[in-house]
PDB file of N, CA and C in Angstrom:
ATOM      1  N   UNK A   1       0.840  -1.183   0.000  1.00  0.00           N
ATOM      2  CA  UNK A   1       0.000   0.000   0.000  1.00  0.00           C
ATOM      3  C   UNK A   1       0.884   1.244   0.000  1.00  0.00           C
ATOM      4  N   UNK A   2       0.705   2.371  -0.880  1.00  0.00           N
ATOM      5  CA  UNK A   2       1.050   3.124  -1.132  1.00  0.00           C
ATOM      6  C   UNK A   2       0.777   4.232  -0.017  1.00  0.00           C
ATOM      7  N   UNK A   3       1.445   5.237   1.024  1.00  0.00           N
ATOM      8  CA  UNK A   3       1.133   6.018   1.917  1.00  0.00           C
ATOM      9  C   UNK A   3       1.079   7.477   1.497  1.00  0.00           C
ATOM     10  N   UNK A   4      -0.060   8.423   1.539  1.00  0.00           N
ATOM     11  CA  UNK A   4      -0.104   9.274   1.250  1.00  0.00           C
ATOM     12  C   UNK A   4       1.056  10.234   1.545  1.00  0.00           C
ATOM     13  N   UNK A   5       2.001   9.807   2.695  1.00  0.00           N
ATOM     14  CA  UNK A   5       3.005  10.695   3.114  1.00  0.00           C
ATOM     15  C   UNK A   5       4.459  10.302   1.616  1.00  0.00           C
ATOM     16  N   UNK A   6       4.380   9.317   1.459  1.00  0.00           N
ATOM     17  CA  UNK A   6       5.086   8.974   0.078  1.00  0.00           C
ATOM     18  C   UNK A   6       5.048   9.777  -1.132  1.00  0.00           C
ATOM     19  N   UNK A   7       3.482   9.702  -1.096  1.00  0.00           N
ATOM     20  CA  UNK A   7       3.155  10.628  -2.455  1.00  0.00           C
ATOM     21  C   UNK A   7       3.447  12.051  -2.242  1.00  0.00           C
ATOM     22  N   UNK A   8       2.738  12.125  -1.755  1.00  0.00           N
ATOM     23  CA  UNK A   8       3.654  14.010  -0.972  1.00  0.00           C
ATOM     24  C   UNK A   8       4.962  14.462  -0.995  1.00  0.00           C
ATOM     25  N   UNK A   9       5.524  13.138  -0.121  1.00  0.00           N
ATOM     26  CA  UNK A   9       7.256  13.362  -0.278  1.00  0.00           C
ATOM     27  C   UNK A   9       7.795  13.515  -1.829  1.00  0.00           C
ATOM     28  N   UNK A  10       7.295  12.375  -2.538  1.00  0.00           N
ATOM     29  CA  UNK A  10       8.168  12.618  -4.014  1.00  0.00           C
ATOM     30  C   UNK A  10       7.798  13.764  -4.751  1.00  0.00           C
ATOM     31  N   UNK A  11       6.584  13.646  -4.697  1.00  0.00           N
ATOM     32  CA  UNK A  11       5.637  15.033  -5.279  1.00  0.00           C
ATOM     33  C   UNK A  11       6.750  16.355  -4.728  1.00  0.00           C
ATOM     34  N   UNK A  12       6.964  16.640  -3.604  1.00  0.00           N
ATOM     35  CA  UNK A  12       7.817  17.980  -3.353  1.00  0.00           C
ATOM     36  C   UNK A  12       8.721  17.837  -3.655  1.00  0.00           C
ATOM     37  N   UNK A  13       9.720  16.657  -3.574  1.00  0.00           N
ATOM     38  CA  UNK A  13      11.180  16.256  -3.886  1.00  0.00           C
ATOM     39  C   UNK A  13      11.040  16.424  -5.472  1.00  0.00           C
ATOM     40  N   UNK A  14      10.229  15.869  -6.068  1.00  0.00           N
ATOM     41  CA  UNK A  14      10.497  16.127  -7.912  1.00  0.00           C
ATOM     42  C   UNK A  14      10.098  17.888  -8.323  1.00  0.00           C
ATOM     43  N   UNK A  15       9.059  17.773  -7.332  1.00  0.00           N
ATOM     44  CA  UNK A  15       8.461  19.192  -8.598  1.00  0.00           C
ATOM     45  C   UNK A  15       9.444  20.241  -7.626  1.00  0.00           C
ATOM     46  N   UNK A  16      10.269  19.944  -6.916  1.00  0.00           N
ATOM     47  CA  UNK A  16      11.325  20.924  -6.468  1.00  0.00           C
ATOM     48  C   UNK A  16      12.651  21.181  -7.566  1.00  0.00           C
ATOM     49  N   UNK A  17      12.513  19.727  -7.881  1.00  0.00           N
ATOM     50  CA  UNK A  17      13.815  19.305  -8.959  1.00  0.00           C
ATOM     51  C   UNK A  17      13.474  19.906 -10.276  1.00  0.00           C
ATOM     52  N   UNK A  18      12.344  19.550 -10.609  1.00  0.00           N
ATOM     53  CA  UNK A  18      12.292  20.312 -11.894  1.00  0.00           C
ATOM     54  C   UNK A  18      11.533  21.523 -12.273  1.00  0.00           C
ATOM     55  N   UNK A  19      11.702  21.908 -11.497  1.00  0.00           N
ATOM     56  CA  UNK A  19      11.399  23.928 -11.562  1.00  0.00           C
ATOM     57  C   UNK A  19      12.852  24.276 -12.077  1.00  0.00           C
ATOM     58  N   UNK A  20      13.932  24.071 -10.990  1.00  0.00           N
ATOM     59  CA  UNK A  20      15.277  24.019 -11.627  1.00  0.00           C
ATOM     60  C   UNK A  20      15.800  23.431 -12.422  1.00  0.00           C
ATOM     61  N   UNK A  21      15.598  22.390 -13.119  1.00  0.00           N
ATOM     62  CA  UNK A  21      15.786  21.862 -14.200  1.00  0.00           C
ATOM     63  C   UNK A  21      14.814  22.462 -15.375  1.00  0.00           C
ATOM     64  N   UNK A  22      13.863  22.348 -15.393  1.00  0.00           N
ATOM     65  CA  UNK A  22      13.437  23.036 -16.606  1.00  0.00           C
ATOM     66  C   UNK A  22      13.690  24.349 -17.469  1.00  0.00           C
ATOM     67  N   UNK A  23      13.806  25.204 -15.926  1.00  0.00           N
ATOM     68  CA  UNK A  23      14.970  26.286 -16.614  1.00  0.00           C
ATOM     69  C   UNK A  23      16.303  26.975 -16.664  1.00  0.00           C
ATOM     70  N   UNK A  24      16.715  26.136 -16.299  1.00  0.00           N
ATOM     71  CA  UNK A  24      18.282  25.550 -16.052  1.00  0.00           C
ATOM     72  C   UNK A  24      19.145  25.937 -17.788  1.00  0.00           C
ATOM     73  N   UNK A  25      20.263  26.388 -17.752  1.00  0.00           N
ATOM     74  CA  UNK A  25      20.981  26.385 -18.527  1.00  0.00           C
ATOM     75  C   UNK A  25      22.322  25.789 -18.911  1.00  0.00           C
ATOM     76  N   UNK A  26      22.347  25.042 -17.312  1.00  0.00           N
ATOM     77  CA  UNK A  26      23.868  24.311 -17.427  1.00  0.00           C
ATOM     78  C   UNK A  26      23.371  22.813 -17.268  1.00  0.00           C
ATOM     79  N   UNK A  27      24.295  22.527 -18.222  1.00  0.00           N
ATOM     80  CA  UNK A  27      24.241  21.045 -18.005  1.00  0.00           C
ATOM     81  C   UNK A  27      24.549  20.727 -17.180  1.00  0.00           C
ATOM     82  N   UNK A  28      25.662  20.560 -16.754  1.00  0.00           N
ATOM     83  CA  UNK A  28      26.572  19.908 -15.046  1.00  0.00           C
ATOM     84  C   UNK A  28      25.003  20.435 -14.097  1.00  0.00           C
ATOM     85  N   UNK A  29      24.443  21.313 -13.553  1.00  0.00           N
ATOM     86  CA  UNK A  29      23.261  21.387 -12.904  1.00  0.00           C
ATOM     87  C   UNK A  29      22.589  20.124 -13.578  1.00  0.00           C
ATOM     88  N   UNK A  30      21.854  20.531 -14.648  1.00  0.00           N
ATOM     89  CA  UNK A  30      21.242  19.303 -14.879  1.00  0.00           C
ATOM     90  C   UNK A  30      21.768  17.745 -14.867  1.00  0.00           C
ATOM     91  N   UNK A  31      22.642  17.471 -14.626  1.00  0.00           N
ATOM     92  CA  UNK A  31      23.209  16.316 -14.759  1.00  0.00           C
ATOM     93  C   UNK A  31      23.404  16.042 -13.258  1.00  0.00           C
ATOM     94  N   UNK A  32      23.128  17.398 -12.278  1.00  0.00           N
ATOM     95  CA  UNK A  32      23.415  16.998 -11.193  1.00  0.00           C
ATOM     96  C   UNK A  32      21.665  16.265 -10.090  1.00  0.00           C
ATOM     97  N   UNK A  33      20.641  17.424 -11.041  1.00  0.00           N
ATOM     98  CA  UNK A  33      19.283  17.285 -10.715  1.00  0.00           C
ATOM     99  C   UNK A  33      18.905  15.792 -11.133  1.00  0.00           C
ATOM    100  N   UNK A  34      19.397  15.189 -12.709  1.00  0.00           N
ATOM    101  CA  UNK A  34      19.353  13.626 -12.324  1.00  0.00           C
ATOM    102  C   UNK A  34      19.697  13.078 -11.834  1.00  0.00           C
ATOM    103  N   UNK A  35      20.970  12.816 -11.576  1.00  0.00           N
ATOM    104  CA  UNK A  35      21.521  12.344 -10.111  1.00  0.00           C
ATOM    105  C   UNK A  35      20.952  11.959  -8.973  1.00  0.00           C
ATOM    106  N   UNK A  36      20.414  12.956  -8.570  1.00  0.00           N
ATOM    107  CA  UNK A  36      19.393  13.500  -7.500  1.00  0.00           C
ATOM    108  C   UNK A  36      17.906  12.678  -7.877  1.00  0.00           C
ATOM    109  N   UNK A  37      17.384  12.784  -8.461  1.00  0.00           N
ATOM    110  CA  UNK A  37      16.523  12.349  -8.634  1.00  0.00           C
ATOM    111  C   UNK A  37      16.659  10.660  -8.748  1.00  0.00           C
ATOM    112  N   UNK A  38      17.673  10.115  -9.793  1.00  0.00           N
ATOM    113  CA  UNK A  38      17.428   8.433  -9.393  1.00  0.00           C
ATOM    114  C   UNK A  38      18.533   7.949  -8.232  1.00  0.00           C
ATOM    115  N   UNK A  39      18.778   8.987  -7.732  1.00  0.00           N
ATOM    116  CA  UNK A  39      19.732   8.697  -5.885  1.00  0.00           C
ATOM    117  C   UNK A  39      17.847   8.100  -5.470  1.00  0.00           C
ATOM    118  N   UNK A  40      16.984   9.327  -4.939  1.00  0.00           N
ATOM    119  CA  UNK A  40      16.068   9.323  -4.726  1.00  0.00           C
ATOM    120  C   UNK A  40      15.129   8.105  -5.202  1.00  0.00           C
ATOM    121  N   UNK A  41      15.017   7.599  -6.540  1.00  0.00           N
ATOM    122  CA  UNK A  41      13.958   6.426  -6.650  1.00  0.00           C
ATOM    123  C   UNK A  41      14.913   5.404  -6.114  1.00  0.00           C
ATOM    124  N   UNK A  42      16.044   5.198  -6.243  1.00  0.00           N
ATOM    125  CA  UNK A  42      16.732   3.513  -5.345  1.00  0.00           C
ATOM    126  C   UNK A  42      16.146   3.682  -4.208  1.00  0.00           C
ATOM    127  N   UNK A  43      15.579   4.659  -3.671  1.00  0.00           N
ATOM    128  CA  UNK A  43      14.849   4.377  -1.743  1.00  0.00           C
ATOM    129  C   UNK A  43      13.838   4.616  -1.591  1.00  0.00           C
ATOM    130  N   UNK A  44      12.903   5.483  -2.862  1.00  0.00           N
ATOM    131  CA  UNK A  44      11.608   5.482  -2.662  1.00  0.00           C
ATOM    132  C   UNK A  44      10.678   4.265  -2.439  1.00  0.00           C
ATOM    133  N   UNK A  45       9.510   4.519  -2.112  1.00  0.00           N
ATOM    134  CA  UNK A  45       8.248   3.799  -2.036  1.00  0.00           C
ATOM    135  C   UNK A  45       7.897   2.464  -3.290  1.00  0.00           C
ATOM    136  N   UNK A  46       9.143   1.146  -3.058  1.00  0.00           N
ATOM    137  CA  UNK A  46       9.060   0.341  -4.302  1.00  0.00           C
ATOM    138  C   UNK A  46       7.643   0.541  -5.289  1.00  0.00           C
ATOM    139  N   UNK A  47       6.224   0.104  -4.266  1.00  0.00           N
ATOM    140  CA  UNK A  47       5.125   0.630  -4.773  1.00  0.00           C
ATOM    141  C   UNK A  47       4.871   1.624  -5.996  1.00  0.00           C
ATOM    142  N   UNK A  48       5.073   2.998  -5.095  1.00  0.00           N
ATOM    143  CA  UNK A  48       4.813   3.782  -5.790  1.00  0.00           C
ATOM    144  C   UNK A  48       5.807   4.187  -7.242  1.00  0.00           C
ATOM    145  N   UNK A  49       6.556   3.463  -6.999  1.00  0.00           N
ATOM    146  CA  UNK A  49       7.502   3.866  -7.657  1.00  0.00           C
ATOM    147  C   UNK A  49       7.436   2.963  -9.230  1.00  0.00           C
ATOM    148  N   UNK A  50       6.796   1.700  -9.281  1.00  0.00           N
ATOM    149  CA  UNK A  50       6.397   0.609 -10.133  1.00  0.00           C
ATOM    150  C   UNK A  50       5.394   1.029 -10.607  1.00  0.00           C
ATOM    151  N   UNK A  51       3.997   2.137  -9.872  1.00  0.00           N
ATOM    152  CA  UNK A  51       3.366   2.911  -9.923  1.00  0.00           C
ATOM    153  C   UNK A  51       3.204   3.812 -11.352  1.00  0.00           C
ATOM    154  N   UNK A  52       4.497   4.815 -11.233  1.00  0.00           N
ATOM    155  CA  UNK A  52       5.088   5.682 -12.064  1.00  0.00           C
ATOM    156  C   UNK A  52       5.182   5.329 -13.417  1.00  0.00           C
ATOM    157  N   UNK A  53       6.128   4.101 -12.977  1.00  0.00           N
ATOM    158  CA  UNK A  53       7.485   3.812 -14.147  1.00  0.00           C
ATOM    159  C   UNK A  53       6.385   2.932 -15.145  1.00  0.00           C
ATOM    160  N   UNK A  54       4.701   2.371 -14.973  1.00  0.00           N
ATOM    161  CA  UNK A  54       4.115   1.786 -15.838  1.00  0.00           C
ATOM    162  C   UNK A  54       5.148   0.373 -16.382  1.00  0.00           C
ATOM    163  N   UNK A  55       6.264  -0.210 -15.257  1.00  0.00           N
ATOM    164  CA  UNK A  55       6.821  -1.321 -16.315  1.00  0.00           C
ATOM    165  C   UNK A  55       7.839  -0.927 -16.802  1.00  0.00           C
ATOM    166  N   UNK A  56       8.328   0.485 -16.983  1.00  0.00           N
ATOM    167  CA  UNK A  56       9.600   0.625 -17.450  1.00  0.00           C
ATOM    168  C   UNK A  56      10.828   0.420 -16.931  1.00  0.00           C
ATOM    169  N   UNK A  57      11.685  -0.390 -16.551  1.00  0.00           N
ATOM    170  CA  UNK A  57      12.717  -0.364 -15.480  1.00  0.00           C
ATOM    171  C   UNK A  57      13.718   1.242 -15.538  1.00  0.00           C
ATOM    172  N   UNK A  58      13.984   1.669 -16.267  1.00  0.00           N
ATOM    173  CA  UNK A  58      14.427   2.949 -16.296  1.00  0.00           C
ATOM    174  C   UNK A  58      14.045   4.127 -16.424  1.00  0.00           C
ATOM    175  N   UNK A  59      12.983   3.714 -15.869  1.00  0.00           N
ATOM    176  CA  UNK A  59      11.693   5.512 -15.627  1.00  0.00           C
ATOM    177  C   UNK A  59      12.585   6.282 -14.893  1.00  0.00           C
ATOM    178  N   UNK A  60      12.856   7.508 -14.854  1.00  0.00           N
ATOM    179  CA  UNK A  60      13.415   8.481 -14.474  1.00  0.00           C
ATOM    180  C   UNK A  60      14.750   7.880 -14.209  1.00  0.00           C
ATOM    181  N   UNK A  61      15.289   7.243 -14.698  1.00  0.00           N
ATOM    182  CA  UNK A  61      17.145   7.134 -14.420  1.00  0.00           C
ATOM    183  C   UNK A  61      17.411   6.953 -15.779  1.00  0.00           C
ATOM    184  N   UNK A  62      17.404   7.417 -16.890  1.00  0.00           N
ATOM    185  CA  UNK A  62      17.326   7.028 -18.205  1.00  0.00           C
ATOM    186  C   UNK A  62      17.658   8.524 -18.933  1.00  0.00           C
ATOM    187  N   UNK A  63      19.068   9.078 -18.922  1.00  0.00           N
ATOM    188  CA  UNK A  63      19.093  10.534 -19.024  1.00  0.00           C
ATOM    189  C   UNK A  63      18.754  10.943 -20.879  1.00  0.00           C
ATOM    190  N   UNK A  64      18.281   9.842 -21.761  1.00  0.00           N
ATOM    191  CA  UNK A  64      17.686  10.646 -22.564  1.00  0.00           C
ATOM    192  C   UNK A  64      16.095  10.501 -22.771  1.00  0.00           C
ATOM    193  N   UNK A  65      15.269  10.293 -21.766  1.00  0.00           N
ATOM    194  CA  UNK A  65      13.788   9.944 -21.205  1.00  0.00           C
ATOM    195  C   UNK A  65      13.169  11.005 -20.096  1.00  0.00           C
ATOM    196  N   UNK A  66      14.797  11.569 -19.231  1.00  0.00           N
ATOM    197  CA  UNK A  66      14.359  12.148 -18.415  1.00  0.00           C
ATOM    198  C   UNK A  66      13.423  13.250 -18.245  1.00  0.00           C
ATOM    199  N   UNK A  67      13.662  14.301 -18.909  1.00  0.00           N
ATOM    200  CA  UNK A  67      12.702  15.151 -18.962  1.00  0.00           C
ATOM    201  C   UNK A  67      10.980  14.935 -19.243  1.00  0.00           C
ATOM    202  N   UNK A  68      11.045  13.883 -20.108  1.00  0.00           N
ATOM    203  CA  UNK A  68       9.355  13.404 -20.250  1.00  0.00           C
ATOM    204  C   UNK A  68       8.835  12.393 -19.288  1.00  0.00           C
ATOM    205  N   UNK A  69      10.128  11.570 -18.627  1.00  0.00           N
ATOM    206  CA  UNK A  69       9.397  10.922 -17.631  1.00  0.00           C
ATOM    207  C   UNK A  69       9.552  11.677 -16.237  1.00  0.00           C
ATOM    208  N   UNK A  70       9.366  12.832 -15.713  1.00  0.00           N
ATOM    209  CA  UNK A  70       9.642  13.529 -14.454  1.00  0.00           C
ATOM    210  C   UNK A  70       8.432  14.655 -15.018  1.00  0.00           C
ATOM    211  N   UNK A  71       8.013  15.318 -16.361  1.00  0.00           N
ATOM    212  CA  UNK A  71       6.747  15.563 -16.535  1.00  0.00           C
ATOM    213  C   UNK A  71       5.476  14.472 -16.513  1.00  0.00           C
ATOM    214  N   UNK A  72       6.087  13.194 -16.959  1.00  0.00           N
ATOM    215  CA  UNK A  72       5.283  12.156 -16.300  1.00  0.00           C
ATOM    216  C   UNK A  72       4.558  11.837 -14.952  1.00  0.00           C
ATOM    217  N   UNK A  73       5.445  11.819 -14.475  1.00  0.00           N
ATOM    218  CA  UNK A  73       6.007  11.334 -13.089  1.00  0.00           C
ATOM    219  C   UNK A  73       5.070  12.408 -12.109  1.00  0.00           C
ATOM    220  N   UNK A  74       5.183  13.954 -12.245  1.00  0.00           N
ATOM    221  CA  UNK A  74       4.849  15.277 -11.847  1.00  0.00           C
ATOM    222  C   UNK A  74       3.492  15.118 -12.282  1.00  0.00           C
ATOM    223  N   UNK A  75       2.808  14.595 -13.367  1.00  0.00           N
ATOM    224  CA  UNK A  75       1.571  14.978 -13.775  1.00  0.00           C
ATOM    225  C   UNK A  75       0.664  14.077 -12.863  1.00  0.00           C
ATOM    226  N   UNK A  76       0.940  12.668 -12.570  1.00  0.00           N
ATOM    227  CA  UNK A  76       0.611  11.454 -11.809  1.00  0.00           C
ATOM    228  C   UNK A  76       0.474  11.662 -10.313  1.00  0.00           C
ATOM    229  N   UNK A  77       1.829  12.291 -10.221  1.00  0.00           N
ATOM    230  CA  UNK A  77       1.670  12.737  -8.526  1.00  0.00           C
ATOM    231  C   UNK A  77       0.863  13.753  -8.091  1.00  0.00           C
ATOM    232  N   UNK A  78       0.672  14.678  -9.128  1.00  0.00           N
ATOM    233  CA  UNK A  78       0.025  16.163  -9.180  1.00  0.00           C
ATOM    234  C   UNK A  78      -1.326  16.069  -8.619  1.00  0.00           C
ATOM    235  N   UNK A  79      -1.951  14.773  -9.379  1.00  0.00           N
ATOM    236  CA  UNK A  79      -3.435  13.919  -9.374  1.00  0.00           C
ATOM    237  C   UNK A  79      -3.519  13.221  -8.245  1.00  0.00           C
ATOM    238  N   UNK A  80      -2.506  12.416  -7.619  1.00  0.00           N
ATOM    239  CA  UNK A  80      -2.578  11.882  -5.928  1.00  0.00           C
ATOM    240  C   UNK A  80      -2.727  13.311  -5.473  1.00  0.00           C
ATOM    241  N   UNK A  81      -1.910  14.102  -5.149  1.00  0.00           N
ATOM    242  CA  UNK A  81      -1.650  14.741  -4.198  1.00  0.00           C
ATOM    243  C   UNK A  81      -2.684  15.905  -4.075  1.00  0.00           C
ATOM    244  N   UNK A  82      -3.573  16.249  -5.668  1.00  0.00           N
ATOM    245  CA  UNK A  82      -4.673  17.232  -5.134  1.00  0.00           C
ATOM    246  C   UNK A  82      -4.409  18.590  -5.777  1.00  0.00           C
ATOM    247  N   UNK A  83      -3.747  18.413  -6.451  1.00  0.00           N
ATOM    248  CA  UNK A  83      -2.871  19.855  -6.875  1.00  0.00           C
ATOM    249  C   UNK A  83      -3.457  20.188  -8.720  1.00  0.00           C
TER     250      UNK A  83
END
């Protein structure tokens, strides 16, 4: 079971990440915001996280996917969380 405090957590942890990433101009930043982000899914909520990825094993750790799967990812959580 998926815990609403999960969904919340990633929900702020991503859509924190990609405010700065989206308008970001350096790569090394961006390369550092993925980082960050699949540091983050190796410990998230296995659940929720199988959730996301629909089956993909490299949902958001996949640096030429990333940007569409973290608008993915953001649009899904957006809908748990109420926003």
């Amino acid at each position: 079971m998926i815990t609403q405090d999960a969904i919340d957590s990633a929900y702020a942890f991503f859509h924190q990440k990609w405010r700065v990433y989206e308008f970001s101009h350096s790569d090394g930043q961006k390369d550092d915001i993925e980082y960050a982000i699949s540091s983050y899914v190796d410990q998230m909520d296995r659940d929720l996280y199988e959730r996301l990825a629909h089956g993909r094993e490299a949902f958001l750790q996949d640096h030429t996917t990333f940007p569409e799967d973290m608008q993915e990812a953001l649009k899904e959580l957006s809908a748990a969380v109420g926003t």
